[in-house]
C-alpha atoms as a PDB file:
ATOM      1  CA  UNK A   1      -5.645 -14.268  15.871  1.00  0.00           C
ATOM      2  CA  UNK A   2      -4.379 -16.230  13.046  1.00  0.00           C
ATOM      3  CA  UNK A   3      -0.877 -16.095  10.874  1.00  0.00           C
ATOM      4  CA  UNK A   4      -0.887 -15.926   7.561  1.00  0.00           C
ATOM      5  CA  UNK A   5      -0.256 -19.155   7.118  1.00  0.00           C
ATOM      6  CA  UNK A   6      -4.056 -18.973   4.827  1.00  0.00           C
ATOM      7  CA  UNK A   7      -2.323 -17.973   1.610  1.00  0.00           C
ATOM      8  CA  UNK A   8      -2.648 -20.589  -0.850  1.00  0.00           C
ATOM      9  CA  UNK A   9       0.402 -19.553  -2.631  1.00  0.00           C
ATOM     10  CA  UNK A  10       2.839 -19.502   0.519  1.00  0.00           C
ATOM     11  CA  UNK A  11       5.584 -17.543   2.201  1.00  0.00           C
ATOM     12  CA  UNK A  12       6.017 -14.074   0.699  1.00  0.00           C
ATOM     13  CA  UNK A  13       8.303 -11.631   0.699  1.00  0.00           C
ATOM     14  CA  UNK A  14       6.690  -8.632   2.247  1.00  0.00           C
ATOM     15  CA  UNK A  15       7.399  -5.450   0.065  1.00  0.00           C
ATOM     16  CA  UNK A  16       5.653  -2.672   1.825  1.00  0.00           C
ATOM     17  CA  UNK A  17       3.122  -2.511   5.429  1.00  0.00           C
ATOM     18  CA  UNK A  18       0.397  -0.045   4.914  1.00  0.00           C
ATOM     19  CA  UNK A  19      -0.834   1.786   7.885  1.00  0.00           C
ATOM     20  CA  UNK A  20      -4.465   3.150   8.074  1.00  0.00           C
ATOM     21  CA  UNK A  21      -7.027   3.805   9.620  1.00  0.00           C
ATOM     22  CA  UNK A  22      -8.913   1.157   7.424  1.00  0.00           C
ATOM     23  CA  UNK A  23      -6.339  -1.175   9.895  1.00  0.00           C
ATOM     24  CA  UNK A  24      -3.309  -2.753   7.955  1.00  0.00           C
ATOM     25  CA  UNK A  25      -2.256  -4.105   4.532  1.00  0.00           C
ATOM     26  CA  UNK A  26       0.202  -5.929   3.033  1.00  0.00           C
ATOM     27  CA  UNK A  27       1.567  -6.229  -0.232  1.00  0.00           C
ATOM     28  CA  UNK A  28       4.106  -8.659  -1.722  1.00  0.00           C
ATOM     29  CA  UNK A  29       7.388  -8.093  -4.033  1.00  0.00           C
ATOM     30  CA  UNK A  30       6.516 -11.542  -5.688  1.00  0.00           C
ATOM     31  CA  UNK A  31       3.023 -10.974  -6.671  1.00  0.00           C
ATOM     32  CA  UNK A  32       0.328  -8.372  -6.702  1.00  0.00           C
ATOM     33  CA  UNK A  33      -1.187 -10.686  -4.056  1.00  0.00           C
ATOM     34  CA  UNK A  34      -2.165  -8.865  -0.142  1.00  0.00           C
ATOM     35  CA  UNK A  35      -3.293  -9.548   2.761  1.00  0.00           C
ATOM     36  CA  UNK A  36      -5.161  -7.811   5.394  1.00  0.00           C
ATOM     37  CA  UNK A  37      -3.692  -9.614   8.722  1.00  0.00           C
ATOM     38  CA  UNK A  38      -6.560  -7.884  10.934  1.00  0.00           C
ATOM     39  CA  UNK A  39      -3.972  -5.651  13.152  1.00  0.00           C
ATOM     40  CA  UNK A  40      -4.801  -2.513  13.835  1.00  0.00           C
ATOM     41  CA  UNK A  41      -2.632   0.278  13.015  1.00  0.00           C
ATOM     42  CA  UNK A  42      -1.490   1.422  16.495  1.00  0.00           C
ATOM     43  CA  UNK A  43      -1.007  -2.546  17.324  1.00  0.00           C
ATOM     44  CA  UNK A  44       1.320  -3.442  14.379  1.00  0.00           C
ATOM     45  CA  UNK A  45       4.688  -2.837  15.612  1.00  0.00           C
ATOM     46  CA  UNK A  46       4.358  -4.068  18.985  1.00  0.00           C
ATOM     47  CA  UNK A  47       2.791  -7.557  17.409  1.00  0.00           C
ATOM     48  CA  UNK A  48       5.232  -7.256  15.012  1.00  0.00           C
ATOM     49  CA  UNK A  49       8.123  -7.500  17.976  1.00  0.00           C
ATOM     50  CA  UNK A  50       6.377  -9.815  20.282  1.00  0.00           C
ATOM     51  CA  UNK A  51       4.462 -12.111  18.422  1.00  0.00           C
ATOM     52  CA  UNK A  52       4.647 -14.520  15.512  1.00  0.00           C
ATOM     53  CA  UNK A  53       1.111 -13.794  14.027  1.00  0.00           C
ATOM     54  CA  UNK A  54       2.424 -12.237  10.541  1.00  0.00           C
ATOM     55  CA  UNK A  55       5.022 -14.512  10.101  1.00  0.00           C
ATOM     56  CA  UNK A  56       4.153 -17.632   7.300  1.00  0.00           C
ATOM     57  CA  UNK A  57       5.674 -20.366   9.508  1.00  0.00           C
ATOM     58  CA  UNK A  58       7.755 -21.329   6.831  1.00  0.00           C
ATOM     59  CA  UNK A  59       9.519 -18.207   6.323  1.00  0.00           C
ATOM     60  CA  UNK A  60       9.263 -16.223   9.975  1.00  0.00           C
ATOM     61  CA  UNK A  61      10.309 -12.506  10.466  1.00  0.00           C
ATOM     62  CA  UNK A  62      12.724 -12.763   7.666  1.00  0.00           C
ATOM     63  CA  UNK A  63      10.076 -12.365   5.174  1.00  0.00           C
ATOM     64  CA  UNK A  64       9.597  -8.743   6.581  1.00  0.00           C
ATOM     65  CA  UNK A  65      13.024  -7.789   6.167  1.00  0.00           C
ATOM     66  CA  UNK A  66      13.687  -4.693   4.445  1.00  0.00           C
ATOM     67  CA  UNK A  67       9.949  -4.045   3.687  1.00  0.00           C
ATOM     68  CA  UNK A  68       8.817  -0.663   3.866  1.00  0.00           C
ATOM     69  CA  UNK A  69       5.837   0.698   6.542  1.00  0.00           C
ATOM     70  CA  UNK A  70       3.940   3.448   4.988  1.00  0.00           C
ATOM     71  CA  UNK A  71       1.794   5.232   7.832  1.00  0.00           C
ATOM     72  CA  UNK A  72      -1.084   7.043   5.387  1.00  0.00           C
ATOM     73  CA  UNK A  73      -2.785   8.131   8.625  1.00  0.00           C
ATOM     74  CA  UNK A  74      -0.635  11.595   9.038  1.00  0.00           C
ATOM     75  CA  UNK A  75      -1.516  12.542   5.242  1.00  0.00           C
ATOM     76  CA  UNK A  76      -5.014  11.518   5.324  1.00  0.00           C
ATOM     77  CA  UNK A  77      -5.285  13.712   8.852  1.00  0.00           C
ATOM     78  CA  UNK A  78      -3.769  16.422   6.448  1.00  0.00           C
ATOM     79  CA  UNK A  79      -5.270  16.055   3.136  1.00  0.00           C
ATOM     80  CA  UNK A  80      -8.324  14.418   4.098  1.00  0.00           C
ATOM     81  CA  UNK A  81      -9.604  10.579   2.848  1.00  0.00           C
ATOM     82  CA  UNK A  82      -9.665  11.825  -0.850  1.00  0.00           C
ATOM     83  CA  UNK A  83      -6.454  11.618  -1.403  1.00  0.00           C
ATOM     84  CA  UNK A  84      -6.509   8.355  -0.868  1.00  0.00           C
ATOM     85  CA  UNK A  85      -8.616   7.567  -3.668  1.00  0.00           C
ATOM     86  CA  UNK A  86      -6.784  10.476  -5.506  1.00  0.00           C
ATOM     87  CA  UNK A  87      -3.161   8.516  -5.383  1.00  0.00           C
ATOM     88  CA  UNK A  88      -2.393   5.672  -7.837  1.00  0.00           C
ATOM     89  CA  UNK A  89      -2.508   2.341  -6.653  1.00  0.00           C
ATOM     90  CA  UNK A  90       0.708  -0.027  -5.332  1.00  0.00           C
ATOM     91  CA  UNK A  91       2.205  -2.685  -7.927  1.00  0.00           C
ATOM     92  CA  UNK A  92       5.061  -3.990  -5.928  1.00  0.00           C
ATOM     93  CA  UNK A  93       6.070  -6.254  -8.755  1.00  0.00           C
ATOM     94  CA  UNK A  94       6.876  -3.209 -11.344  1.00  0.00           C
ATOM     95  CA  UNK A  95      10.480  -2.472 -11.903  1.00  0.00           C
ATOM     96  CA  UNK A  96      11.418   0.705 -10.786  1.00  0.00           C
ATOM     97  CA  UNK A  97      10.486   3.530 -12.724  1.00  0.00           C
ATOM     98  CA  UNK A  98       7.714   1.521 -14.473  1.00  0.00           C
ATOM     99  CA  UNK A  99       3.862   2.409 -14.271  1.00  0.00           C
ATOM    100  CA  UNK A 100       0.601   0.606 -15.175  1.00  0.00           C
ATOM    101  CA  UNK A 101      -2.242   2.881 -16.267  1.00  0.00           C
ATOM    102  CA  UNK A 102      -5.075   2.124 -16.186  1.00  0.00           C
ATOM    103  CA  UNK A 103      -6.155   1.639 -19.739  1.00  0.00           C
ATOM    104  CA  UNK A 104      -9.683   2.961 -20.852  1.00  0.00           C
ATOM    105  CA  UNK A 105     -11.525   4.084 -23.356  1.00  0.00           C
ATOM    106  CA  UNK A 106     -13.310   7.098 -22.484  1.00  0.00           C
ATOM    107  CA  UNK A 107     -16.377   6.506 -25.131  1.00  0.00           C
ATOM    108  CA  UNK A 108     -16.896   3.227 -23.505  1.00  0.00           C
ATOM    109  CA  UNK A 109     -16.474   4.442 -19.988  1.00  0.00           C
ATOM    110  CA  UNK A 110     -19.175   7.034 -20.872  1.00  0.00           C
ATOM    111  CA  UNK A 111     -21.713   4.819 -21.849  1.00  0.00           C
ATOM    112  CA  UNK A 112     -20.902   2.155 -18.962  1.00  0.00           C
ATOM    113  CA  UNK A 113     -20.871   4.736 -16.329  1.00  0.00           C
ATOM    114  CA  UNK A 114     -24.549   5.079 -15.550  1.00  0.00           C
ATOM    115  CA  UNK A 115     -25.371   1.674 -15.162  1.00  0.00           C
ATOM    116  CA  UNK A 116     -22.423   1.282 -12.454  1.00  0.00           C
ATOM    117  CA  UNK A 117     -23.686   2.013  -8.649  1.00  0.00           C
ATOM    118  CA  UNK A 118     -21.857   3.182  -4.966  1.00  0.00           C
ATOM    119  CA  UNK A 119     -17.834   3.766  -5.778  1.00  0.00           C
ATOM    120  CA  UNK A 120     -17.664   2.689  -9.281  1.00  0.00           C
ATOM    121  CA  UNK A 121     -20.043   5.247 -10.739  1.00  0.00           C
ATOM    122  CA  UNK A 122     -17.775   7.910  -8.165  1.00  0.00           C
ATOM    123  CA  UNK A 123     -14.529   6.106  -9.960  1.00  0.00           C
ATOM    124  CA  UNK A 124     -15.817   6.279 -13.320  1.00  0.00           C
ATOM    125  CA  UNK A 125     -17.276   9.767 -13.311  1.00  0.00           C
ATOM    126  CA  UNK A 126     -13.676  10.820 -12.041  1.00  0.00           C
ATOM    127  CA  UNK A 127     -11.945   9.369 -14.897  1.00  0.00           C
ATOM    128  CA  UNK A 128     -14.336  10.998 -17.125  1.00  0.00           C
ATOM    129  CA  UNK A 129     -14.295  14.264 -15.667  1.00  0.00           C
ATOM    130  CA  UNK A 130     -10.354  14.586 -15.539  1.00  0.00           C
ATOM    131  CA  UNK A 131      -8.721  11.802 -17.800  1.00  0.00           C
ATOM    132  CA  UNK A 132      -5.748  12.413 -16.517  1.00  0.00           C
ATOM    133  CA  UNK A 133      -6.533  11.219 -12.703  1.00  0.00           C
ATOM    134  CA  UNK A 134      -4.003   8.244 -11.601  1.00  0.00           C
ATOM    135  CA  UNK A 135      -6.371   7.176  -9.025  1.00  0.00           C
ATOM    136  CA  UNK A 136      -6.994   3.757 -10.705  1.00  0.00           C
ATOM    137  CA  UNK A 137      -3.420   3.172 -12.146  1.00  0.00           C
ATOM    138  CA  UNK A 138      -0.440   1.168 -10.839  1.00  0.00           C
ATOM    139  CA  UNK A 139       3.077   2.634 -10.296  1.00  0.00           C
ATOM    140  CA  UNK A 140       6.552   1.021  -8.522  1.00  0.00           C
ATOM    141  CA  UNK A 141       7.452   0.237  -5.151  1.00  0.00           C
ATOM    142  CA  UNK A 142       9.645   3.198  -4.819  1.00  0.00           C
ATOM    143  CA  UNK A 143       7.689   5.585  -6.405  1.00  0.00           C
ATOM    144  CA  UNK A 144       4.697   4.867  -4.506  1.00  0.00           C
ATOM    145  CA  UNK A 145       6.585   5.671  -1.510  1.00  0.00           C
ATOM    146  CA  UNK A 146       7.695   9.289  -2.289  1.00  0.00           C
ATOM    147  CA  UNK A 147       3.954   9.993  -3.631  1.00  0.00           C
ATOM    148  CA  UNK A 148       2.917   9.060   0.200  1.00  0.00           C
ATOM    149  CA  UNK A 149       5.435  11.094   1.439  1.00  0.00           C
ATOM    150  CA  UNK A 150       4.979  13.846  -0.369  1.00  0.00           C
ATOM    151  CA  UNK A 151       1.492  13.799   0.905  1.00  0.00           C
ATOM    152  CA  UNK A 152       3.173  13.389   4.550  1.00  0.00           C
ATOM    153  CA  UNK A 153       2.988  10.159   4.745  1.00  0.00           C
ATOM    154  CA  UNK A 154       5.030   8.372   8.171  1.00  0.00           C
ATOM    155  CA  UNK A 155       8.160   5.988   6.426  1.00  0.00           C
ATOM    156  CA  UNK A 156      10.110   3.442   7.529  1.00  0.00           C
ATOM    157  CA  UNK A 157      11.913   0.159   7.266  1.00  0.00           C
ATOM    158  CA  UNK A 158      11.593  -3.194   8.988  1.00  0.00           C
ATOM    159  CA  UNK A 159      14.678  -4.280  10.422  1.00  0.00           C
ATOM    160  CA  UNK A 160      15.172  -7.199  12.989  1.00  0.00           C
ATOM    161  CA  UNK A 161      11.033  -7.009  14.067  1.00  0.00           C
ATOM    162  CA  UNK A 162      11.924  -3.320  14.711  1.00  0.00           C
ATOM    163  CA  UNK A 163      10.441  -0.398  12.377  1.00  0.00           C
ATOM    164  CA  UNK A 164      13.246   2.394  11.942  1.00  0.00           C
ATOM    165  CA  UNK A 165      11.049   5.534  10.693  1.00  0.00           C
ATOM    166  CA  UNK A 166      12.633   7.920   8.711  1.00  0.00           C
ATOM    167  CA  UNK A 167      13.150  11.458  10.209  1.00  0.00           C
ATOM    168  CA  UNK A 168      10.872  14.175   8.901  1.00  0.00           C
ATOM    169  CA  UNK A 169      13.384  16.686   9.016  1.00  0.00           C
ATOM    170  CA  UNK A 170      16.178  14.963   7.138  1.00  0.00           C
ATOM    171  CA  UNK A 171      16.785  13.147   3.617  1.00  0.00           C
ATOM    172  CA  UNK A 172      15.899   9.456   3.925  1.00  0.00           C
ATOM    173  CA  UNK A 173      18.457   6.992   5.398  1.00  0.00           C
ATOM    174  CA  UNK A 174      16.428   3.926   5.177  1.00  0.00           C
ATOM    175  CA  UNK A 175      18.588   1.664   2.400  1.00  0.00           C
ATOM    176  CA  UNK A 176      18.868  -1.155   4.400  1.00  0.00           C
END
């Protein structure tokens, strides 16, 4: 295995650990850069504890501080893999609040959409079909969070190499 050290732009600060079955994501409060460390989902907190191989080795486990860990796997178990592609997409750099549609022009979508092939014509024909689908569009941090967890979605925190889920049955005490 190798760090992350491969990111041209250096040491981020990690904003949010996604969980799936697709194996594990990362995405950054400083950029809408990510990175795809190749750790499976079931492996992620105990190489998170015991090893250094996220860590930028300018920056170490203090980069992770804070970050959320979304586990998708419990919602997509409940809702299926559609709802995936159903739920907007993660811009960690968006003030709170703040969303980033995806603009389009339905005419032009129209007449682009049966030239496109695989997921994009699948993409496209669900934009056209319900213009008001978010599947394609940005939204906050924060708000990306309670979407997944109103799906069912698994939440918690990364504090000290540890991840401190949030309890199912109770409001969220995760402000670290």
């Amino acid at each position: 295995m190798s760090s992350i050290d491969h990111l041209s732009t250096g040491p981020h600060t990690v904003a949010l650990v996604s969980l799936g079955y697709g194996g594990t994501g990362i995405d950054y409060c400083c950029c809408r850069g990510t990175c795809t460390p190749y750790v499976s989902a079931d492996d992620f907190e105990r190489i998170l504890r015991e090893t250094s191989h996220l860590f930028h080795s300018d920056r170490g486990p203090e980069q992770f501080e804070g970050a959320f860990v979304l586990d998708k796997r419990p919602a997509i178990d409940r809702h299926g893999a559609g709802c995936a592609l159903n739920s907007p997409m993660l811009d960690a750099t968006l003030p709170e609040g703040e969303e980033s549609p995806l603009p389009t022009n339905l005419e032009n979508l129209a007449v682009m959409a049966p030239g496109l092939s695989g997921e994009f014509q699948l993409l496209a024909v669900r934009k056209l079909s319900r213009p008001h689908w978010r599947g394609l569009d940005f939204i906050s941090l924060t708000a990306y969070v309670d979407h997944w967890r109103r799906l069912g979605a698994r939440i918690g925190r990364i504090h000290s190499r540890v991840v401190v889920w949030e309890d199912p049955a109770g409001p969220s005490n995760l402000g670290l």
